[in-house]
Protein backbone atom coordinates (compact mmCIF):
# COMPACT_ATOMS: atom_id res chain seq x y z
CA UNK A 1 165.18 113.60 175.40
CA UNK A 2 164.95 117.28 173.82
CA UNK A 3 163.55 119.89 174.93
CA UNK A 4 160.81 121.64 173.15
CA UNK A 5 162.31 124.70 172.07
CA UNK A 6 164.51 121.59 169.91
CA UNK A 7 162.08 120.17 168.56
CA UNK A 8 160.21 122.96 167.23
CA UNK A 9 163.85 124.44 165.80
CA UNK A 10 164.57 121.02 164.17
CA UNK A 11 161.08 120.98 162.61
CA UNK A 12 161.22 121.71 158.54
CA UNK A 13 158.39 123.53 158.05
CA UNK A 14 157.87 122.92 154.05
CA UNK A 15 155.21 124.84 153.38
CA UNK A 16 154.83 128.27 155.84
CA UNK A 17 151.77 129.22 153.39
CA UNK A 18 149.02 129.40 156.58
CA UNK A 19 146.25 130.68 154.73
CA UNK A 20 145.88 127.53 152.66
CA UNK A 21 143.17 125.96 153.75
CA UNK A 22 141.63 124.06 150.66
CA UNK A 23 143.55 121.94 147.78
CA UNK A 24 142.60 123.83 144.93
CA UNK A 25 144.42 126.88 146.64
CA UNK A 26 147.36 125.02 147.25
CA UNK A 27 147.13 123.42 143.73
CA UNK A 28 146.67 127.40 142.24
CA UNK A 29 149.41 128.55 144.22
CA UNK A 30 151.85 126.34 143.10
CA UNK A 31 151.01 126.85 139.63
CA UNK A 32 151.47 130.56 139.70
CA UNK A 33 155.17 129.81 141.53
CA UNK A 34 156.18 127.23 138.63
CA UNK A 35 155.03 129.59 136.44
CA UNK A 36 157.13 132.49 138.18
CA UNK A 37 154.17 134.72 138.59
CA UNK A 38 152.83 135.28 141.98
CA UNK A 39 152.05 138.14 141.40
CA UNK A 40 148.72 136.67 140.14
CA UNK A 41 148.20 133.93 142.40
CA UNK A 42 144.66 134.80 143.22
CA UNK A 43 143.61 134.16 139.31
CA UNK A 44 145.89 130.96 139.21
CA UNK A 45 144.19 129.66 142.48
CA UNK A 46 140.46 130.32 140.92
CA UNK A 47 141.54 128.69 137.93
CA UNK A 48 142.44 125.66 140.09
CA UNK A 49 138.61 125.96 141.39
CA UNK A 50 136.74 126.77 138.24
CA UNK A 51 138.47 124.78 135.37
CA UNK A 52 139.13 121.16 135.07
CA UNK A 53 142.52 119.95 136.35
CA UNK A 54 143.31 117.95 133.53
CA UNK A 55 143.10 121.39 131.01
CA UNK A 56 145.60 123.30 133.08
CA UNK A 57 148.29 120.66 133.31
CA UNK A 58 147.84 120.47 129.72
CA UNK A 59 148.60 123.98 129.56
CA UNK A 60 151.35 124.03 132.64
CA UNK A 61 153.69 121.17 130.68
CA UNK A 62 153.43 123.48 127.39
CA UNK A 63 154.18 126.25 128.99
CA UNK A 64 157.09 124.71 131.10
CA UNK A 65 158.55 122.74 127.26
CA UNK A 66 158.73 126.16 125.38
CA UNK A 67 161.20 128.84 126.43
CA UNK A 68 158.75 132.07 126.70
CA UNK A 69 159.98 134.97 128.78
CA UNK A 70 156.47 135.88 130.35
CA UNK A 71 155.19 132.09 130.94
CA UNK A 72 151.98 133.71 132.45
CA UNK A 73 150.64 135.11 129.29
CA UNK A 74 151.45 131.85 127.23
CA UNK A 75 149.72 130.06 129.76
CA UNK A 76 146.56 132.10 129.54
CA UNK A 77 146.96 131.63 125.67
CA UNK A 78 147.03 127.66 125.42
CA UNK A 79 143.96 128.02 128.29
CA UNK A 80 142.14 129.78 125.85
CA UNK A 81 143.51 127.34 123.27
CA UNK A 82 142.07 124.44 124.63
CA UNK A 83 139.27 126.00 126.13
């Protein structure tokens, strides 16, 4: 038997992101953190809303193939490519 203050320690907490409620946000904020920009998360996560999901992993696996330095702007690119 453990005692609480145990169980709650030995808890892995995977995601600690509490103000994800819906799956599009999740879905948006993971992009922008594959991507390395999180600094935009908010555009990434109403991309995720607005845009079919099919487009942007189209764009995500290009992005993540090619070597670019500012993966952000390459992904906007394609987006607008395929758009």
């Amino acid at each position: 038997m453990q005692s609480l203050k145990q169980l709650f320690q030995t808890k892995n907490p995977v995601d600690k992101n509490k103000f994800v409620s819906r799956e599009f946000q999740d879905y948006g904020y993971r992009l922008a953190a594959e991507l390395g920009d999180l600094a935009h998360k908010s555009l990434y996560i109403k991309l995720a809303k607005t845009i079919d999901r099919s487009i942007l992993e189209q764009c995500k696996r290009f992005v993540i193939d090619s070597n670019a330095d500012n993966r952000g702007a390459l992904f906007m690119w394609k987006l607008k490519q395929l758009k």
